[in-house]
C-alpha atoms as a PDB file:
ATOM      1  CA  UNK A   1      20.363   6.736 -37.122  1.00  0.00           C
ATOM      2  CA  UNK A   2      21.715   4.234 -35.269  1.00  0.00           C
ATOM      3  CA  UNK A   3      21.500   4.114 -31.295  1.00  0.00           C
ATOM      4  CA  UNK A   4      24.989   2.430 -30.134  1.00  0.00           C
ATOM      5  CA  UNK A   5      25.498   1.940 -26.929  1.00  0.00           C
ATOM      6  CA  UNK A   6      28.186  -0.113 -24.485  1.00  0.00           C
ATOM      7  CA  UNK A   7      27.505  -1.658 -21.019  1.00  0.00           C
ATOM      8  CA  UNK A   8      29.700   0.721 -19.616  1.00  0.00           C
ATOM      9  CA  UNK A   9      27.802   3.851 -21.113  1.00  0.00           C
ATOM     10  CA  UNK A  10      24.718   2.221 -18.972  1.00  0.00           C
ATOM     11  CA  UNK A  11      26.672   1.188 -15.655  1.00  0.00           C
ATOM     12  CA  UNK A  12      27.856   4.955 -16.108  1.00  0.00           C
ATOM     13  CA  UNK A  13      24.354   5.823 -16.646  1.00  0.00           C
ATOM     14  CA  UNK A  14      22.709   3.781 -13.946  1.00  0.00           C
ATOM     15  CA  UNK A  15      21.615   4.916 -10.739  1.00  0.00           C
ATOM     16  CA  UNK A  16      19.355   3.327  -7.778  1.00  0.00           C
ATOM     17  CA  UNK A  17      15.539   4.028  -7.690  1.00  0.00           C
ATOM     18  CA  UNK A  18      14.545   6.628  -5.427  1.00  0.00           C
ATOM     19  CA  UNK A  19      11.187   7.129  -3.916  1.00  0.00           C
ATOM     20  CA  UNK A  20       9.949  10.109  -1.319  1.00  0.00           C
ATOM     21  CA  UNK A  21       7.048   8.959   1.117  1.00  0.00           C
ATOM     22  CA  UNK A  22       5.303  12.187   2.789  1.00  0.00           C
ATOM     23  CA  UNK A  23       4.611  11.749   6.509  1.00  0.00           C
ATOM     24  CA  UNK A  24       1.915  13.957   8.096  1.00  0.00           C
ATOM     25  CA  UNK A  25       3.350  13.582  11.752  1.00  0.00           C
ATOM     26  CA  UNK A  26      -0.296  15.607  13.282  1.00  0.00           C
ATOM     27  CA  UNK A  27      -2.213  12.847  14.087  1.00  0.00           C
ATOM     28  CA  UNK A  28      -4.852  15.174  15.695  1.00  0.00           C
ATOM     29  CA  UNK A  29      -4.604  17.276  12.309  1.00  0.00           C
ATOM     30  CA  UNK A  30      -5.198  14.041  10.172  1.00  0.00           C
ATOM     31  CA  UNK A  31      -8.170  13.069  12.711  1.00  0.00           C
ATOM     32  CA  UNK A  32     -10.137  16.761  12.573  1.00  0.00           C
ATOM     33  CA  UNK A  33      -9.450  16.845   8.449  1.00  0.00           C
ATOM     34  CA  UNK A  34     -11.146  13.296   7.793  1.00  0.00           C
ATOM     35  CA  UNK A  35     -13.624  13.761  10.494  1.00  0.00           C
ATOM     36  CA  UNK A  36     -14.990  17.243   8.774  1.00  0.00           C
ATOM     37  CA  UNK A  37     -14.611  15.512   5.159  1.00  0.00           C
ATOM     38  CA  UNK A  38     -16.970  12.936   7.106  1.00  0.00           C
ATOM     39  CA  UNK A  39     -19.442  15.624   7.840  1.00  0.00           C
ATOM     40  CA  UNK A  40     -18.864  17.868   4.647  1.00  0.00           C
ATOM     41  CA  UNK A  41     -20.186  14.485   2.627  1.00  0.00           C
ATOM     42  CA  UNK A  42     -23.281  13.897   5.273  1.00  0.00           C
ATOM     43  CA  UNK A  43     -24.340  17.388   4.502  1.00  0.00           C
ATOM     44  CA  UNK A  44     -25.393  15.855   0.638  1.00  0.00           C
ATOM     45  CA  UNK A  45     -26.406  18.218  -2.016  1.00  0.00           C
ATOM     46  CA  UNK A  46     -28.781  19.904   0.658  1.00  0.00           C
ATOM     47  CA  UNK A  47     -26.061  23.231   1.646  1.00  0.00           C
ATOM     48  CA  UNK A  48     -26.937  26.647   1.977  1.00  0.00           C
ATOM     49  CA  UNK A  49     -25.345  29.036   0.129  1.00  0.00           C
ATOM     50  CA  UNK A  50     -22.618  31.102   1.465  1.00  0.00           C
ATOM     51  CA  UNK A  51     -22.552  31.307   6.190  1.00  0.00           C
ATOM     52  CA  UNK A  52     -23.715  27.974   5.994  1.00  0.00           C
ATOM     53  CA  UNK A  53     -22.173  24.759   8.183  1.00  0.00           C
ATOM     54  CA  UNK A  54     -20.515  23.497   4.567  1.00  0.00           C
ATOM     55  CA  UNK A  55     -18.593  27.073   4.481  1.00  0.00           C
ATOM     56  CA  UNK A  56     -17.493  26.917   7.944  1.00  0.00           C
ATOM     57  CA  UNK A  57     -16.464  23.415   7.739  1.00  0.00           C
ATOM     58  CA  UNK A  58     -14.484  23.899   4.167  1.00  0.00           C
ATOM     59  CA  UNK A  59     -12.483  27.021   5.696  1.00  0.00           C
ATOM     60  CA  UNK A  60     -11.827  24.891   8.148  1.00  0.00           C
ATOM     61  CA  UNK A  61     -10.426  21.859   5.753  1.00  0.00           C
ATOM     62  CA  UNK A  62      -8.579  24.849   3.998  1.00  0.00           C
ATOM     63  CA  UNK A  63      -6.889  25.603   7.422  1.00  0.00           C
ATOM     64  CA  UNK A  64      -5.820  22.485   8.657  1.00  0.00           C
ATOM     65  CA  UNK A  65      -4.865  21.721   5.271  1.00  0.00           C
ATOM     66  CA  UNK A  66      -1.622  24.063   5.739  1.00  0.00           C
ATOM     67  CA  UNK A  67      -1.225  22.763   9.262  1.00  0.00           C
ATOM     68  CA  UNK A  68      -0.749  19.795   7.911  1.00  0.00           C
ATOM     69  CA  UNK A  69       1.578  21.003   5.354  1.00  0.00           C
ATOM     70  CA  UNK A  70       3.795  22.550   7.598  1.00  0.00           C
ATOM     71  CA  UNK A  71       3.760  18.849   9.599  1.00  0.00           C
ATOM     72  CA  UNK A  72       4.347  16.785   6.862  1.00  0.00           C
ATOM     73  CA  UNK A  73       7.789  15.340   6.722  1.00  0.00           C
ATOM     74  CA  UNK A  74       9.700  13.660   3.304  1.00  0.00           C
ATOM     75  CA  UNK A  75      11.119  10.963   3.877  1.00  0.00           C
ATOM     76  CA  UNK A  76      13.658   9.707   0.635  1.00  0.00           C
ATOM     77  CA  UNK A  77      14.325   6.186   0.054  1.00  0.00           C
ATOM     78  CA  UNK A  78      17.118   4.551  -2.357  1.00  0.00           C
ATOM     79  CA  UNK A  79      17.193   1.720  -2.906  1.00  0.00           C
ATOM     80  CA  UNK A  80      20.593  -1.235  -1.783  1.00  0.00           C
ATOM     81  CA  UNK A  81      22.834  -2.899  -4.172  1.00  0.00           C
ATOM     82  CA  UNK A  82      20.299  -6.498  -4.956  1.00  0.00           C
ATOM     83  CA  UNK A  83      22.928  -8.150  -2.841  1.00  0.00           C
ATOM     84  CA  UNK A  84      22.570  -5.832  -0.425  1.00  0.00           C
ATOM     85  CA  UNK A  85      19.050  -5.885  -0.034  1.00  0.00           C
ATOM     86  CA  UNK A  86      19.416  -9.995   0.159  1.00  0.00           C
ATOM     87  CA  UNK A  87      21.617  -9.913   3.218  1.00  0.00           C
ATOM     88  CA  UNK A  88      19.771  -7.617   5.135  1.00  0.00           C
ATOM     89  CA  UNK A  89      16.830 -10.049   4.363  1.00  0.00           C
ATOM     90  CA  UNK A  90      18.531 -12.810   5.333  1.00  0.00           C
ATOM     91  CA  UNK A  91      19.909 -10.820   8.744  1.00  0.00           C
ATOM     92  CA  UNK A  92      16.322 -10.921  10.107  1.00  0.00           C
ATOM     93  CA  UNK A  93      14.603 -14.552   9.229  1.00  0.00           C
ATOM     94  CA  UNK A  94      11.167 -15.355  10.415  1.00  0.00           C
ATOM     95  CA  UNK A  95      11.610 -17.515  12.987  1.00  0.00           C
ATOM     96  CA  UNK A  96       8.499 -19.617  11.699  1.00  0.00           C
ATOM     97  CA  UNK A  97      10.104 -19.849   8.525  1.00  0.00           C
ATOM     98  CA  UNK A  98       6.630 -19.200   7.018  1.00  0.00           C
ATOM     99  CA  UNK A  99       7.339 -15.524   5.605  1.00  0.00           C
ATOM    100  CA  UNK A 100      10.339 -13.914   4.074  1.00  0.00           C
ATOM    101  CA  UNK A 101      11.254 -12.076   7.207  1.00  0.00           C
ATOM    102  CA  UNK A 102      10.770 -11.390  10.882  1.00  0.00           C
ATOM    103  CA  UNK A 103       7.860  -8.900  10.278  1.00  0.00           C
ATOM    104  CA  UNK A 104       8.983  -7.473  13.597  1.00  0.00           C
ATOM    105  CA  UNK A 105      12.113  -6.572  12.965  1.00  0.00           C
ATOM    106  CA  UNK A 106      13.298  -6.661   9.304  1.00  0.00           C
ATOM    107  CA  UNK A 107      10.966  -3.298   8.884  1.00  0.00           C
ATOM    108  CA  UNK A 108      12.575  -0.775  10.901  1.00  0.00           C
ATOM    109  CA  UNK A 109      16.104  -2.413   9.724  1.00  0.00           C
ATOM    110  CA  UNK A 110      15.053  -1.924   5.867  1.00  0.00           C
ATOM    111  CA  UNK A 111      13.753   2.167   7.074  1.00  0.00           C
ATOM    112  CA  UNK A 112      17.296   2.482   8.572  1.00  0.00           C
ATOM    113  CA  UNK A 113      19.440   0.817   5.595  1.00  0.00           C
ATOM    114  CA  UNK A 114      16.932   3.058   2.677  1.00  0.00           C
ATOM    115  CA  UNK A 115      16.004   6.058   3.856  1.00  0.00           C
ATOM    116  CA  UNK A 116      18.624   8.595   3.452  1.00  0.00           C
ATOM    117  CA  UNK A 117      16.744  11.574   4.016  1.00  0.00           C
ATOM    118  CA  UNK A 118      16.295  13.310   6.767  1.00  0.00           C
ATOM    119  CA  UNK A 119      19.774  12.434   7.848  1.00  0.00           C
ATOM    120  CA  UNK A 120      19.655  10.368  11.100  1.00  0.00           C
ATOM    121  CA  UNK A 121      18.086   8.048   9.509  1.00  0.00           C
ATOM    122  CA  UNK A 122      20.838   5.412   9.630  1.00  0.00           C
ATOM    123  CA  UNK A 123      20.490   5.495  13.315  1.00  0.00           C
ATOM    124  CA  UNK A 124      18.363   2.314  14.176  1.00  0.00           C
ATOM    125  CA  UNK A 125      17.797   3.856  17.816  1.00  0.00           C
ATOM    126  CA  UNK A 126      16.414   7.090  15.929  1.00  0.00           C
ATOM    127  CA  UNK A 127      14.321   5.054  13.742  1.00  0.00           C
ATOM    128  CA  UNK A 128      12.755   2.850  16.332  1.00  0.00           C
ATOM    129  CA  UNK A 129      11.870   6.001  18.283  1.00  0.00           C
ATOM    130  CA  UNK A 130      10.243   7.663  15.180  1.00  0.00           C
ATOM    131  CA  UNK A 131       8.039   4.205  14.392  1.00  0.00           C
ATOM    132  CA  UNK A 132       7.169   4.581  18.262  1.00  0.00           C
ATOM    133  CA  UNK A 133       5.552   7.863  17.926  1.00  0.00           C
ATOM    134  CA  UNK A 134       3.695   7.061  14.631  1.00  0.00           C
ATOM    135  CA  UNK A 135       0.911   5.258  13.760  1.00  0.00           C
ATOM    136  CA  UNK A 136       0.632   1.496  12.198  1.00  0.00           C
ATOM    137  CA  UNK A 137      -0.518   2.905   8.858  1.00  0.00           C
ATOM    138  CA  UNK A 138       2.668   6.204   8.707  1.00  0.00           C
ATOM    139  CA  UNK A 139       4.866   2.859  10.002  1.00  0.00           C
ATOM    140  CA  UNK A 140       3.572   0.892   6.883  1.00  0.00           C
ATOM    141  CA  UNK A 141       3.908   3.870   5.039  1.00  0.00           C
ATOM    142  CA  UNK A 142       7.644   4.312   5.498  1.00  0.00           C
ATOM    143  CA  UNK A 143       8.367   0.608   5.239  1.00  0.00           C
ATOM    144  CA  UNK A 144       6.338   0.265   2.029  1.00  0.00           C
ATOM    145  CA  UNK A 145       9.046   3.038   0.545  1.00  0.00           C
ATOM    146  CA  UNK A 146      11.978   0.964   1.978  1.00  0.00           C
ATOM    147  CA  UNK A 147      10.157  -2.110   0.287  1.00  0.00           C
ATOM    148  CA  UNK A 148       9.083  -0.545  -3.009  1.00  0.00           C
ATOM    149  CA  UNK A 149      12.817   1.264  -4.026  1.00  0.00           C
ATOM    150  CA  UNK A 150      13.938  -2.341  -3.682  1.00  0.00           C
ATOM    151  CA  UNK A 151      11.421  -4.863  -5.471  1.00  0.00           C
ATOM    152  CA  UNK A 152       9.134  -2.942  -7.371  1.00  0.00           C
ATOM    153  CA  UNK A 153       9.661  -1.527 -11.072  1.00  0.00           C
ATOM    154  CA  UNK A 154       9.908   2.206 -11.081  1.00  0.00           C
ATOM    155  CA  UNK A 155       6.156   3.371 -11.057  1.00  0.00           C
ATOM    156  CA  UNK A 156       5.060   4.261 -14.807  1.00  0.00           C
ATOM    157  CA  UNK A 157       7.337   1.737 -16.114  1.00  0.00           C
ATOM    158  CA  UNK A 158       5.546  -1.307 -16.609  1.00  0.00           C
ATOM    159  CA  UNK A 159       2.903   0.528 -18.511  1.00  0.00           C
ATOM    160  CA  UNK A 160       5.556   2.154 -20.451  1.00  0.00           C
ATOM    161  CA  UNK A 161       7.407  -1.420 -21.195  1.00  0.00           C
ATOM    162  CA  UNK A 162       4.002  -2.836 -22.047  1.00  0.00           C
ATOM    163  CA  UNK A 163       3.167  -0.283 -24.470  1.00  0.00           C
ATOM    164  CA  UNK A 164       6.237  -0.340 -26.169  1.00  0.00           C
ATOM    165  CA  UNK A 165       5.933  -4.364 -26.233  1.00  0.00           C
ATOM    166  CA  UNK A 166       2.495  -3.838 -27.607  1.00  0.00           C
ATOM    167  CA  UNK A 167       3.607  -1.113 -30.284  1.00  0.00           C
ATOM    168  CA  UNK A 168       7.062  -3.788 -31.480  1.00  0.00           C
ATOM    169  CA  UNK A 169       4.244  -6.639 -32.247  1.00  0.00           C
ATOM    170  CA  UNK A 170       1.771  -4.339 -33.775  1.00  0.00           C
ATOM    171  CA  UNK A 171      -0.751  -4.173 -31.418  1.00  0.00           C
ATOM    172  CA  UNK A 172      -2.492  -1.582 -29.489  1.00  0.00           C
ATOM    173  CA  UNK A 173      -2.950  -0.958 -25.705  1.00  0.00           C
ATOM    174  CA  UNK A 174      -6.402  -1.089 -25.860  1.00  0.00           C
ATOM    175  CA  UNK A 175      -6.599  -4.808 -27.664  1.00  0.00           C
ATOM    176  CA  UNK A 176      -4.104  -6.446 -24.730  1.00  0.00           C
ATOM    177  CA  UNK A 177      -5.729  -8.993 -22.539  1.00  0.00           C
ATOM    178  CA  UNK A 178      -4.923  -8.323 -19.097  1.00  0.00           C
ATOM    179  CA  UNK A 179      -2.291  -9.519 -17.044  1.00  0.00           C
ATOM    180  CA  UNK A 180      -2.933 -12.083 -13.753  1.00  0.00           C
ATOM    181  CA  UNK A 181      -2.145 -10.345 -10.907  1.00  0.00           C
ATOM    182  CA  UNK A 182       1.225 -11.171  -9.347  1.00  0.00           C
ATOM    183  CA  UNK A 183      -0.477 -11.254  -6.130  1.00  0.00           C
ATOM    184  CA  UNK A 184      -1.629 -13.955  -3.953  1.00  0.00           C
ATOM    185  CA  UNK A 185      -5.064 -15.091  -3.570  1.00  0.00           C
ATOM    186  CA  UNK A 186      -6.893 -15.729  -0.487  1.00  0.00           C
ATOM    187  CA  UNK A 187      -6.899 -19.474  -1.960  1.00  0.00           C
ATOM    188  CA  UNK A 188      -3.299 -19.142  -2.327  1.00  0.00           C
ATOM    189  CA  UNK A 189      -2.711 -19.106   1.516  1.00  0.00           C
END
């Protein structure tokens, strides 16, 4: 059977990476969860059985666990047109010229020009108000979605790529050498 295809069945086909980053927006939620995983570990395999502080402290975890549920926000990201992405790039330079960007303010312009749900989110007023009221690490979060829609392959498909790469020349997954990370080194900088 042969598997024919045209470049117009695939522009037909083709559609922009999506990726949904959850937001817990409870910052006191997020803070009592880890703090009681903190003290559910210190207990060690020393707990009492049934009443004990480790049964009051996982009905607890169980609790705030649906708080936080009902606090956590998706946020979807699609990815721009390459030339798209570019320009918006170039529309916020650093003004060292050592990075790619103004680290200030290409971020919250990449959230704006990504995200398209929850609507508003086109709104760079709304958008700098939301990054006020969250943490550095939800911030980096969000941005990380903006970042990954646009310059990362979809997740799951460099393994799958690799494998069938591996399978065409005959050899198996487990006999590749692995790759160099694409990732600068501390000597690199």
């Amino acid at each position: 059977m042969s598997n024919t295809f045209s470049v117009d069945d695939v522009i037909a086909a083709a559609k922009p990476v999506e990726r949904v980053v959850p937001v817990c927006v409870a910052g006191e939620l997020v803070g009592e969860y880890e703090q009681l995983k903190d003290e559910l570990e210190n207990l060690g395999p020393v707990r009492t059985l049934g009443g004990g502080r480790d049964t009051e402290i996982r009905a607890r975890l169980a609790e705030l666990e649906g708080e936080m549920k009902a606090r956590t926000f998706d946020f979807r990201f699609r990815a721009l047109p390459a030339k798209a992405w570019s320009d918006l790039m170039a529309k916020h330079p650093d003004k060292a010229g050592k990075r790619l960007f103004d680290v200030d303010a290409f971020p919250p312009a990449a959230i704006a020009a990504c995200c398209v749900e929850p609507a508003g989110m086109d709104d760079p007023d709304k958008v700098e108000a939301l990054l006020a009221s969250l943490s550095t690490a939800q911030q980096g979060d969000l941005f990380d979605g903006a970042w990954e829609v646009n310059t990362a392959a979809p997740k799951g498909m460099s393994s799958f790529t690799a494998s069938a790469a591996l399978r065409d020349s005959g050899r198996s997954s487990a006999s590749a050498a692995p790759a160099a990370s694409p990732e600068a080194s501390s000597s690199d900088e």
